[in-house]
Structures are given as C-alpha cells and as structure tokens.
PDB file of N, CA and C in Angstrom:
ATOM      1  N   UNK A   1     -76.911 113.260  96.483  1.00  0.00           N
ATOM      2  CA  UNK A   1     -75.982 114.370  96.600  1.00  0.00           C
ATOM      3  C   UNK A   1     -75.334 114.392  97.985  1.00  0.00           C
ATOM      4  N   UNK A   2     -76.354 114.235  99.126  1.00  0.00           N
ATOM      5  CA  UNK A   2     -75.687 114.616 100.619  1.00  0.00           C
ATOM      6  C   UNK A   2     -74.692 113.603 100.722  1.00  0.00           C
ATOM      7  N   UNK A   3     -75.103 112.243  99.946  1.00  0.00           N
ATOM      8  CA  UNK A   3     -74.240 110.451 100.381  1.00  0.00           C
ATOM      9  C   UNK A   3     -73.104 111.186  99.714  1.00  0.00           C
ATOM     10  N   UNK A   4     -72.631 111.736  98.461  1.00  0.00           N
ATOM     11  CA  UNK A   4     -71.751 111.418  97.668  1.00  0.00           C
ATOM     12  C   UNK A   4     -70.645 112.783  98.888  1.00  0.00           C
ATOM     13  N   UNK A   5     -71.596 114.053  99.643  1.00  0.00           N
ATOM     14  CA  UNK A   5     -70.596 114.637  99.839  1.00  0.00           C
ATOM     15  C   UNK A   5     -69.779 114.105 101.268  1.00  0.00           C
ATOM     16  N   UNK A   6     -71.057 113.289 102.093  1.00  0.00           N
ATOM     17  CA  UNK A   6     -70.079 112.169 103.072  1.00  0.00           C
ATOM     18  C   UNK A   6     -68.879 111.168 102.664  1.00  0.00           C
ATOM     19  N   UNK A   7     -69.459 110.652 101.377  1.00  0.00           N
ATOM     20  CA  UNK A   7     -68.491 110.094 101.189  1.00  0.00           C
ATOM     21  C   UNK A   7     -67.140 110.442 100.596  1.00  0.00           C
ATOM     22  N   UNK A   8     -67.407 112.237 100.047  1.00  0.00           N
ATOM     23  CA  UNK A   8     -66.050 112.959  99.792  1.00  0.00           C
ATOM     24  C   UNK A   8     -65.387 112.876 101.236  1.00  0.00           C
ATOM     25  N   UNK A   9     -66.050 113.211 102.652  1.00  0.00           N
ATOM     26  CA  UNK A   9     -65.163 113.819 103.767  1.00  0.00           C
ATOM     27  C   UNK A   9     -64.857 112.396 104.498  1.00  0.00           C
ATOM     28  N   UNK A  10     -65.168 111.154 104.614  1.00  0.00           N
ATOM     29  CA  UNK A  10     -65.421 110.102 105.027  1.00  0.00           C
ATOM     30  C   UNK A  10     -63.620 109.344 104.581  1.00  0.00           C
ATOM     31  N   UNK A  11     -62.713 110.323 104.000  1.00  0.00           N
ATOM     32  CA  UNK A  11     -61.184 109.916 104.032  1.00  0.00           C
ATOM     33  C   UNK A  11     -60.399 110.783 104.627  1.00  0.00           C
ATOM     34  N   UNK A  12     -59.546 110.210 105.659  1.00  0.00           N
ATOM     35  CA  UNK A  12     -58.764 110.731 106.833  1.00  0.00           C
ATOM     36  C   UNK A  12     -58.380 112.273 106.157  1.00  0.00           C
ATOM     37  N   UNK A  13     -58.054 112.467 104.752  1.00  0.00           N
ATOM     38  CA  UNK A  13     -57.290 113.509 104.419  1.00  0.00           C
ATOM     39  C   UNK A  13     -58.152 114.489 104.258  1.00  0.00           C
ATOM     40  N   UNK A  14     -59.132 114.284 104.219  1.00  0.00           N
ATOM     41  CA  UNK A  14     -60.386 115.333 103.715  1.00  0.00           C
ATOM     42  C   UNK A  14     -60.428 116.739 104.358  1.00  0.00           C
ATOM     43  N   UNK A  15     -59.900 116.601 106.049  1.00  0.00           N
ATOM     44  CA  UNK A  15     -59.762 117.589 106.726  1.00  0.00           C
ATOM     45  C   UNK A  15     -58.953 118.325 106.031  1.00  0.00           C
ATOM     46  N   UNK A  16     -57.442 117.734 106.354  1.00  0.00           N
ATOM     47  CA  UNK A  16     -56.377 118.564 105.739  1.00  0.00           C
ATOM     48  C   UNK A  16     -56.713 119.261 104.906  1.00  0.00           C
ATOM     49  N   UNK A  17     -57.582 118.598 103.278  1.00  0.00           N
ATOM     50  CA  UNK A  17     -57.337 119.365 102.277  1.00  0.00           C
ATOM     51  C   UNK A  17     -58.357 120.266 102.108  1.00  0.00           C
ATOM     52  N   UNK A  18     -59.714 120.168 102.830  1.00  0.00           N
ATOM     53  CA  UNK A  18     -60.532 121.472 103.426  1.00  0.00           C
ATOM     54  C   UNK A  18     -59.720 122.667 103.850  1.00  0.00           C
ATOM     55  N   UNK A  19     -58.522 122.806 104.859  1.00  0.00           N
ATOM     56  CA  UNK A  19     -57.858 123.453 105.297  1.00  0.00           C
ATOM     57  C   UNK A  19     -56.989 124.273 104.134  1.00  0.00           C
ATOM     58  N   UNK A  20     -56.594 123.636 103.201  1.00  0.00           N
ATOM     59  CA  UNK A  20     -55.730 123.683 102.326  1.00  0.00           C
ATOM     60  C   UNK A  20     -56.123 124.520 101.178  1.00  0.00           C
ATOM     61  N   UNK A  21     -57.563 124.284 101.001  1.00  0.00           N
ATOM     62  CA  UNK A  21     -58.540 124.815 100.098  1.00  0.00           C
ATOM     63  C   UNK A  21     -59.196 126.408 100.720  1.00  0.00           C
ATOM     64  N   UNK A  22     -59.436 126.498 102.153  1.00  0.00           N
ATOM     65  CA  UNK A  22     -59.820 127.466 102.827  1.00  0.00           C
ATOM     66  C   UNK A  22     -58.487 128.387 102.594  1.00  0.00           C
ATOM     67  N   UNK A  23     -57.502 127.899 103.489  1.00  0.00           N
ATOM     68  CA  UNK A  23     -56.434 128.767 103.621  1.00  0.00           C
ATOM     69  C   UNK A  23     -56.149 129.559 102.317  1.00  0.00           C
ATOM     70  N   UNK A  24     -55.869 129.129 100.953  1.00  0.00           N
ATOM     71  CA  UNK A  24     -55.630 129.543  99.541  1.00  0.00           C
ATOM     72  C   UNK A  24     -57.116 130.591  98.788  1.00  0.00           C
ATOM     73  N   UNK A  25     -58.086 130.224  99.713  1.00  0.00           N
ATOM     74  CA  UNK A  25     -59.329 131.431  99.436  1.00  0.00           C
ATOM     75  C   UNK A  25     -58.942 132.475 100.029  1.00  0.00           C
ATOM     76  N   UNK A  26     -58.522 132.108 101.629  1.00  0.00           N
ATOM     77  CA  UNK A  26     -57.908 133.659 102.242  1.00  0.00           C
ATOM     78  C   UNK A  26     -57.371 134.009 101.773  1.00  0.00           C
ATOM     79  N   UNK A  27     -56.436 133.344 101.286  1.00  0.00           N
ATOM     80  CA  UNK A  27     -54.817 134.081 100.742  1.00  0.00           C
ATOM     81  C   UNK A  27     -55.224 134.838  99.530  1.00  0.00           C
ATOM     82  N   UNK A  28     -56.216 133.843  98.408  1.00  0.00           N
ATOM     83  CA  UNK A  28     -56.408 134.941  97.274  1.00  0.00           C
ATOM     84  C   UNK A  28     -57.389 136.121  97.377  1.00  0.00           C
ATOM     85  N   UNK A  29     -58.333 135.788  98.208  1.00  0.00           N
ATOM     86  CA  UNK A  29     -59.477 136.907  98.377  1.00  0.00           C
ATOM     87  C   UNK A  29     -59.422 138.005  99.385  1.00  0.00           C
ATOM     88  N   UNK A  30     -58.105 137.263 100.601  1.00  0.00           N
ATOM     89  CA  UNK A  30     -58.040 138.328 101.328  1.00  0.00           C
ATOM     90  C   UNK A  30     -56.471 138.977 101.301  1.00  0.00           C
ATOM     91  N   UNK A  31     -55.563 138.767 100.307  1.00  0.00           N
ATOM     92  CA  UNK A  31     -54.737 139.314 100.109  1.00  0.00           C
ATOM     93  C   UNK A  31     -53.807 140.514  99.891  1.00  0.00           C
ATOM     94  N   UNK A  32     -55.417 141.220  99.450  1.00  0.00           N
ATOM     95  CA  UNK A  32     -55.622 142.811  98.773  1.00  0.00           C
ATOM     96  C   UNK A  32     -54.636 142.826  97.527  1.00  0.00           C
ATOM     97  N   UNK A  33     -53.986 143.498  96.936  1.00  0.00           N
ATOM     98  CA  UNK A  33     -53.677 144.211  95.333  1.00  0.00           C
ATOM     99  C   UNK A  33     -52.467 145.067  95.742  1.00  0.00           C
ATOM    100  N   UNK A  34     -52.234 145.000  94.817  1.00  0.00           N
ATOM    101  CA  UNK A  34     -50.463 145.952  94.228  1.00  0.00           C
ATOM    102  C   UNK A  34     -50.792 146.052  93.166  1.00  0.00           C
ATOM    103  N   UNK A  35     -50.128 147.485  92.884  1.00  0.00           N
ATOM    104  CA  UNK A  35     -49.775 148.109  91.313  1.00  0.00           C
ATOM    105  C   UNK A  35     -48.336 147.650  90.727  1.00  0.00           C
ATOM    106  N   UNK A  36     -49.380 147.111  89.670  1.00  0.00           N
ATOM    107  CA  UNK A  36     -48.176 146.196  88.795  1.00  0.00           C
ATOM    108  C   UNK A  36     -47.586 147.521  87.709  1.00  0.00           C
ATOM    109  N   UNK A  37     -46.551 147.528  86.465  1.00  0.00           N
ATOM    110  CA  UNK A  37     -46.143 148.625  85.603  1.00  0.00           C
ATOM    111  C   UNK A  37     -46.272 147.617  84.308  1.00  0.00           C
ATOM    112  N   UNK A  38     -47.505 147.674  83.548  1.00  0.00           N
ATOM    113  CA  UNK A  38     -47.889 147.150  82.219  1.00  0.00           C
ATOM    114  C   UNK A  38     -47.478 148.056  81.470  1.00  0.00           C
ATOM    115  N   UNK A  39     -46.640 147.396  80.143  1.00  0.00           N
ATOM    116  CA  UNK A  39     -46.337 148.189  78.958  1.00  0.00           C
ATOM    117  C   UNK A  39     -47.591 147.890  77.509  1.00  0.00           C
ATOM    118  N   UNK A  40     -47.927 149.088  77.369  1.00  0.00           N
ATOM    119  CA  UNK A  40     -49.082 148.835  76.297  1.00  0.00           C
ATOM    120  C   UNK A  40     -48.822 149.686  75.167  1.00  0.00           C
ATOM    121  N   UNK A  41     -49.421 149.123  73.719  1.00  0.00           N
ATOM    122  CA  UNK A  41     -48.943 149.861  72.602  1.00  0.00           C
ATOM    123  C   UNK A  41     -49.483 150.850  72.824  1.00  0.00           C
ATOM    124  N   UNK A  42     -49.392 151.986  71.935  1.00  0.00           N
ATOM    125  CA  UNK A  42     -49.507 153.197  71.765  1.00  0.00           C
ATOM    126  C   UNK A  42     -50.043 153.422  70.284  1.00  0.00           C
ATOM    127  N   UNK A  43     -50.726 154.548  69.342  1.00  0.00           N
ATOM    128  CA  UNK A  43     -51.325 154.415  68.479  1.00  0.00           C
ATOM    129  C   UNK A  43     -49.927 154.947  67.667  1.00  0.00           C
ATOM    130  N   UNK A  44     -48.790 155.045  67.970  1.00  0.00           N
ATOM    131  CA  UNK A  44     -47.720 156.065  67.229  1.00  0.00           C
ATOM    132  C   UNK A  44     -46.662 154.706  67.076  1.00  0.00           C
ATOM    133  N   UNK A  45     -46.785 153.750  67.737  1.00  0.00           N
ATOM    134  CA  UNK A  45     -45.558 152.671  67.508  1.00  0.00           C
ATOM    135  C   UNK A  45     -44.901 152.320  68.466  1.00  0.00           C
ATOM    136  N   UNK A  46     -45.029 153.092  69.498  1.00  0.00           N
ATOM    137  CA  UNK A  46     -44.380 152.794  70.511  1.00  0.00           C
ATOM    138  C   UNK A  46     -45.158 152.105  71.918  1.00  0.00           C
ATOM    139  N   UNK A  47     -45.115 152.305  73.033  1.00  0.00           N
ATOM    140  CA  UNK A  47     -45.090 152.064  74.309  1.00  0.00           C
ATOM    141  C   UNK A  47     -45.240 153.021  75.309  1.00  0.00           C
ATOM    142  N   UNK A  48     -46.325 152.380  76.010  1.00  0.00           N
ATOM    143  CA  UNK A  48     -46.546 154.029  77.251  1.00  0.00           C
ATOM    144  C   UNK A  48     -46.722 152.756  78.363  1.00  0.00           C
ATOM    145  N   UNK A  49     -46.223 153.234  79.636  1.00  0.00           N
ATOM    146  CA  UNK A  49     -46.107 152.339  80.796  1.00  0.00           C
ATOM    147  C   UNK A  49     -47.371 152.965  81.271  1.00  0.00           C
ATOM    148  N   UNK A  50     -48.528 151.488  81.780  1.00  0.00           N
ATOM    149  CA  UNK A  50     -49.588 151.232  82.635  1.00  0.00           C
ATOM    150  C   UNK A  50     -49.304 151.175  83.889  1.00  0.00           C
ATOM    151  N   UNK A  51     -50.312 151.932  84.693  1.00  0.00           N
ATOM    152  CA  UNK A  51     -49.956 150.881  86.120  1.00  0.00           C
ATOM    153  C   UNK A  51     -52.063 150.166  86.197  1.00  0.00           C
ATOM    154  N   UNK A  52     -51.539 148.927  86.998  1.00  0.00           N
ATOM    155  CA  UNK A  52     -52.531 147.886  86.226  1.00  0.00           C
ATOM    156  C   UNK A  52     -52.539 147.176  88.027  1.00  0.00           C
ATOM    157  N   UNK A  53     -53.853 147.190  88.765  1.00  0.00           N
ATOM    158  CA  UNK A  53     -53.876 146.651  89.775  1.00  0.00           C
ATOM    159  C   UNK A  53     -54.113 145.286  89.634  1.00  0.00           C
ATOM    160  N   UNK A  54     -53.593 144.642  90.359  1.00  0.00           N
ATOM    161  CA  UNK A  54     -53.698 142.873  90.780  1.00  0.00           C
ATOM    162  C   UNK A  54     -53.258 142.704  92.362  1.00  0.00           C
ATOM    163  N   UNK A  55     -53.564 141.204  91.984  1.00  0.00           N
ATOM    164  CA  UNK A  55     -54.135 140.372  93.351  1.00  0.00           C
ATOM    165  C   UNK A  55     -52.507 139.789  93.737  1.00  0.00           C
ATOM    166  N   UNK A  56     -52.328 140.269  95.000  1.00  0.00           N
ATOM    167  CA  UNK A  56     -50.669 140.021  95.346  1.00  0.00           C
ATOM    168  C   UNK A  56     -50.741 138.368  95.169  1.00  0.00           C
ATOM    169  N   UNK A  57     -51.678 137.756  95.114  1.00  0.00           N
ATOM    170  CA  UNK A  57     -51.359 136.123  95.915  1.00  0.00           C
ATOM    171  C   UNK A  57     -51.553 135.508  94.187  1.00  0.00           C
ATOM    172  N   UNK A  58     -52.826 135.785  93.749  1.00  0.00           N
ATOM    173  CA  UNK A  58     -52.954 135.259  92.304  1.00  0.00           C
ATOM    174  C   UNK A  58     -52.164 136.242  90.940  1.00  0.00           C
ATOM    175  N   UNK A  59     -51.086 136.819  91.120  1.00  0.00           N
ATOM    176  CA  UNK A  59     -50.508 137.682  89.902  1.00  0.00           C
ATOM    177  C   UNK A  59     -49.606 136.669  89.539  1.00  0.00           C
ATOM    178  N   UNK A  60     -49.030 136.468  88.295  1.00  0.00           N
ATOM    179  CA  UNK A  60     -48.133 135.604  87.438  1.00  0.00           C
ATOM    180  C   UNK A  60     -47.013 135.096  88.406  1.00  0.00           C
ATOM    181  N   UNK A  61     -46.678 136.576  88.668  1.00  0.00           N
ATOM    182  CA  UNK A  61     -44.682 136.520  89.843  1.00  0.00           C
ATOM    183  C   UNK A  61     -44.780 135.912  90.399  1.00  0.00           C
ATOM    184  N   UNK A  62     -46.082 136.093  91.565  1.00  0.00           N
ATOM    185  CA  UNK A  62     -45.794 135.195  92.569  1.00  0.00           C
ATOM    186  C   UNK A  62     -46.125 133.801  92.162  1.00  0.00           C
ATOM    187  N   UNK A  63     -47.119 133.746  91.651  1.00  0.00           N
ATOM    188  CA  UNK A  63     -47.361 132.170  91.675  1.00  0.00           C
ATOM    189  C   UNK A  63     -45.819 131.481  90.988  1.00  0.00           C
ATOM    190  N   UNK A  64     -45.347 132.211  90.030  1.00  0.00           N
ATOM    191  CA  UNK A  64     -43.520 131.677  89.890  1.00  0.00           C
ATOM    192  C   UNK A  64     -43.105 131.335  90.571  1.00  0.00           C
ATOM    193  N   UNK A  65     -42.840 132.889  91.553  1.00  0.00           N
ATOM    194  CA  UNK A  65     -42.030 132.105  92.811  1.00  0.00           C
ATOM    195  C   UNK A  65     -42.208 130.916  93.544  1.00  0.00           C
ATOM    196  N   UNK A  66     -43.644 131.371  93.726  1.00  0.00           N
ATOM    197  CA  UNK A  66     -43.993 130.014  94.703  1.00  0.00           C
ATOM    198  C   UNK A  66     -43.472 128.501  94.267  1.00  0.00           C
ATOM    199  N   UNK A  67     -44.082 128.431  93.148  1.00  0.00           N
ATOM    200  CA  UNK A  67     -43.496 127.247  91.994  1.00  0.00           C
ATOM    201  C   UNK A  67     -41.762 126.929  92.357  1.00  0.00           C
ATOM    202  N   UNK A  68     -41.001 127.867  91.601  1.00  0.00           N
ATOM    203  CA  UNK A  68     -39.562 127.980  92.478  1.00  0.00           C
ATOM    204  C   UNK A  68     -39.079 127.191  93.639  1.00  0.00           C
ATOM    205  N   UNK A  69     -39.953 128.211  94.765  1.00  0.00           N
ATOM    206  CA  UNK A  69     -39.348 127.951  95.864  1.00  0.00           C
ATOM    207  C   UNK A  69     -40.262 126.554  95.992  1.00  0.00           C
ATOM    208  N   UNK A  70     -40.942 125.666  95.799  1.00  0.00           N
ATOM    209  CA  UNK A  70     -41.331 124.796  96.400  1.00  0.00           C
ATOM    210  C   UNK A  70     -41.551 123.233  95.657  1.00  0.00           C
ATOM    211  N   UNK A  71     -40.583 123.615  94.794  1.00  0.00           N
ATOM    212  CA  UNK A  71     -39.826 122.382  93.365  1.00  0.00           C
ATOM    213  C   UNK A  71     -38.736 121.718  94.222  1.00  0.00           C
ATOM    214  N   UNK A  72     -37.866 122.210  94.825  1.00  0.00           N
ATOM    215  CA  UNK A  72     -36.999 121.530  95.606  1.00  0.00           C
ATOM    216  C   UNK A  72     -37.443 120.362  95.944  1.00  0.00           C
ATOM    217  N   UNK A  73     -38.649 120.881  97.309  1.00  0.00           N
ATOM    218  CA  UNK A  73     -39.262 119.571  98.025  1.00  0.00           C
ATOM    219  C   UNK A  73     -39.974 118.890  97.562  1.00  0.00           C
ATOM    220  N   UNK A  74     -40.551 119.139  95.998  1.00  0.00           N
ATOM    221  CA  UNK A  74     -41.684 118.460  95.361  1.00  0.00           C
ATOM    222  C   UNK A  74     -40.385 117.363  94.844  1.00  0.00           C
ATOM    223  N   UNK A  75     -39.394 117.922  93.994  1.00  0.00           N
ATOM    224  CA  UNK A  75     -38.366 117.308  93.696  1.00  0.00           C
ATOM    225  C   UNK A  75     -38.213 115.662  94.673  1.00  0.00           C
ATOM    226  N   UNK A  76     -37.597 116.098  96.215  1.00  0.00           N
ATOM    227  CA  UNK A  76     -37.167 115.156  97.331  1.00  0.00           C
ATOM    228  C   UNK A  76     -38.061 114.339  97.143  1.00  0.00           C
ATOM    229  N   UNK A  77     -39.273 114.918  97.385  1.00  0.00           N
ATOM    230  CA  UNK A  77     -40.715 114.293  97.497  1.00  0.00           C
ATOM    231  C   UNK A  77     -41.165 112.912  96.773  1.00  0.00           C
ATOM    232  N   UNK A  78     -40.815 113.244  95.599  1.00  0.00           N
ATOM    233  CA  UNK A  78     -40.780 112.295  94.522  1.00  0.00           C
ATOM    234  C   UNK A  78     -40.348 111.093  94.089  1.00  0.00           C
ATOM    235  N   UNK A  79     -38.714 111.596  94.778  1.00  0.00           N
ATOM    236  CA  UNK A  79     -37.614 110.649  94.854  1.00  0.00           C
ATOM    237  C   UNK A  79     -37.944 109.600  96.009  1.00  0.00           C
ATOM    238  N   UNK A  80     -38.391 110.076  97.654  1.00  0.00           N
ATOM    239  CA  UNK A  80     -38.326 109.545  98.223  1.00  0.00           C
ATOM    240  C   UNK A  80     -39.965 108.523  97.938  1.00  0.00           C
ATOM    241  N   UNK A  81     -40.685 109.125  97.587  1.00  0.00           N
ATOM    242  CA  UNK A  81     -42.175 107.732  97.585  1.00  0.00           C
ATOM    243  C   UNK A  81     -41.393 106.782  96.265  1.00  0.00           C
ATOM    244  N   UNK A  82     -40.329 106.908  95.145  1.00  0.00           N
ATOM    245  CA  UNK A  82     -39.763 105.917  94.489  1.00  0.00           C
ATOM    246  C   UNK A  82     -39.514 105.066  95.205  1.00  0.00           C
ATOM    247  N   UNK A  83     -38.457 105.376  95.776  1.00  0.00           N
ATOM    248  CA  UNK A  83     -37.767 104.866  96.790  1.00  0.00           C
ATOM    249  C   UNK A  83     -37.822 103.788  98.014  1.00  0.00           C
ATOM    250  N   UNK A  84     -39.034 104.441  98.379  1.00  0.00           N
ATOM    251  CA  UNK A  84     -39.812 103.317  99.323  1.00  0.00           C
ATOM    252  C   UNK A  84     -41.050 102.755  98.982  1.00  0.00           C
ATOM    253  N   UNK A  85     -41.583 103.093  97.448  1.00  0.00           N
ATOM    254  CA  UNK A  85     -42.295 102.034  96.765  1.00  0.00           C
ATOM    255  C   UNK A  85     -41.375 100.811  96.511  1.00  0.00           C
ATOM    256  N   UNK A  86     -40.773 101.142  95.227  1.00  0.00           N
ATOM    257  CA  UNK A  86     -39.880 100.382  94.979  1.00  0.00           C
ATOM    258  C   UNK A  86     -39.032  99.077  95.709  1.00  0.00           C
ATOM    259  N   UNK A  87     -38.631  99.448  96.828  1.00  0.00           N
ATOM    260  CA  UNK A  87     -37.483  99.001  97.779  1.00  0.00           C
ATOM    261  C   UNK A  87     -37.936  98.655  98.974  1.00  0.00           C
ATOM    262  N   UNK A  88     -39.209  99.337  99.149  1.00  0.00           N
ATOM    263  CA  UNK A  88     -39.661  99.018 100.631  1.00  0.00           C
ATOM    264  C   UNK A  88     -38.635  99.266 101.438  1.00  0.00           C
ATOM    265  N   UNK A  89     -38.014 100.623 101.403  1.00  0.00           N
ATOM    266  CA  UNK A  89     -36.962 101.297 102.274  1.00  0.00           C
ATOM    267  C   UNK A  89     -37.844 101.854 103.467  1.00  0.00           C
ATOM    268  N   UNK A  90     -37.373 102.269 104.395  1.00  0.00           N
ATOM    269  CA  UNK A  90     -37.933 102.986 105.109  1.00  0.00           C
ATOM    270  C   UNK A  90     -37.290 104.194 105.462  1.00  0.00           C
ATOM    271  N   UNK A  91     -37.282 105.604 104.772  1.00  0.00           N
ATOM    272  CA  UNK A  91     -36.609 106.691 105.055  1.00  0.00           C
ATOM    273  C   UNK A  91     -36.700 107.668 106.070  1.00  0.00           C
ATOM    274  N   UNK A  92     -37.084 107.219 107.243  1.00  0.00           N
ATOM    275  CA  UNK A  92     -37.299 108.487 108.561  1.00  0.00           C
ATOM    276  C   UNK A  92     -36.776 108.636 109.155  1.00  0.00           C
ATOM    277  N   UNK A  93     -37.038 109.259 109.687  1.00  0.00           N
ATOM    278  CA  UNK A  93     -35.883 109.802 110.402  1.00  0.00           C
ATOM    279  C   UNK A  93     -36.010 109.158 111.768  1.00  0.00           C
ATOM    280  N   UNK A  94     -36.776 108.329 112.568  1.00  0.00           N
ATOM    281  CA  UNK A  94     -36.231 107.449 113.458  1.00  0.00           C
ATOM    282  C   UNK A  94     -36.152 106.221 112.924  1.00  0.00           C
ATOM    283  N   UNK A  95     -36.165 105.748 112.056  1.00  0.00           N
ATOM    284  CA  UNK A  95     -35.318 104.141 111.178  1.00  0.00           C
ATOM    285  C   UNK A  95     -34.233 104.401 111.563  1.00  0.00           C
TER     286      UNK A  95
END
C-alpha cells in the first residue's frame, strides 16, 4: 500500500494535482450555500415555489458556467497538442 502511494507522488505532476484536488475541497466544503427557488407539485395540480439550500460551488449553475467559461481554452487546448503532435510544430510564444 505505502510503495503503491510513493509511487502515485513519485511523477513531477503529482504536486500540482494534490493542489488541484485540495483547492476544489475548499471550494466545495468551504464555500457555504445559497437559497436556490425550487418549483414543486402541489396536491391540487399545480406548483408552489420552494426555497431549497445548496452548495454555491457544487449546485448545477455553476458547475455550467464553469463548463462554459472554460470550453474555450479546453477547445485551444486541444487543437494546439494536435498540432504539435502531429507536425512537431512548436507553438510558443518565444519560437
């Protein structure tokens, strides 16, 4: 067990993604909650508005947004490791 967890941290990136993994516990555990407005049936046919607490960092919206806003660069991202697999380009910005 102890070999296999050296040999998890024993790759250069291991730090980073410790960091990466910590930081996203803060964010969800120490985020605190907002009142969301849930619509729920009613026994008559209709709809009565909830308010329904959640976790600002883990609720549906945001994780959207996040998704959203960070497709762009996943997008670039993508293109560019083609790019310089492929071609053996070199895309930096001091080339």
């Amino acid at each position: 067990m102890l070999s296999r967890l050296r040999s998890l941290f024993a790759f250069q990136e291991s730090g980073l993604a410790l960091v990466i993994v910590v930081f996203a516990l803060v964010l969800a555990f120490g985020g605190g909650s907002v009142t969301l407005t849930s619509m729920q049936p009613d026994g008559h046919g209709g709809q009565t508005p909830v308010k329904v607490q959640a976790n600002k960092f883990l609720n549906p919206q945001n994780l959207a947004q996040v998704a959203k806003d960070t497709s762009f660069i996943a997008i670039m991202a993508v293109g560019m490791a083609v790019v310089i697999i492929s071609g053996g380009i070199d895309l930096s910005v001091g080339a």
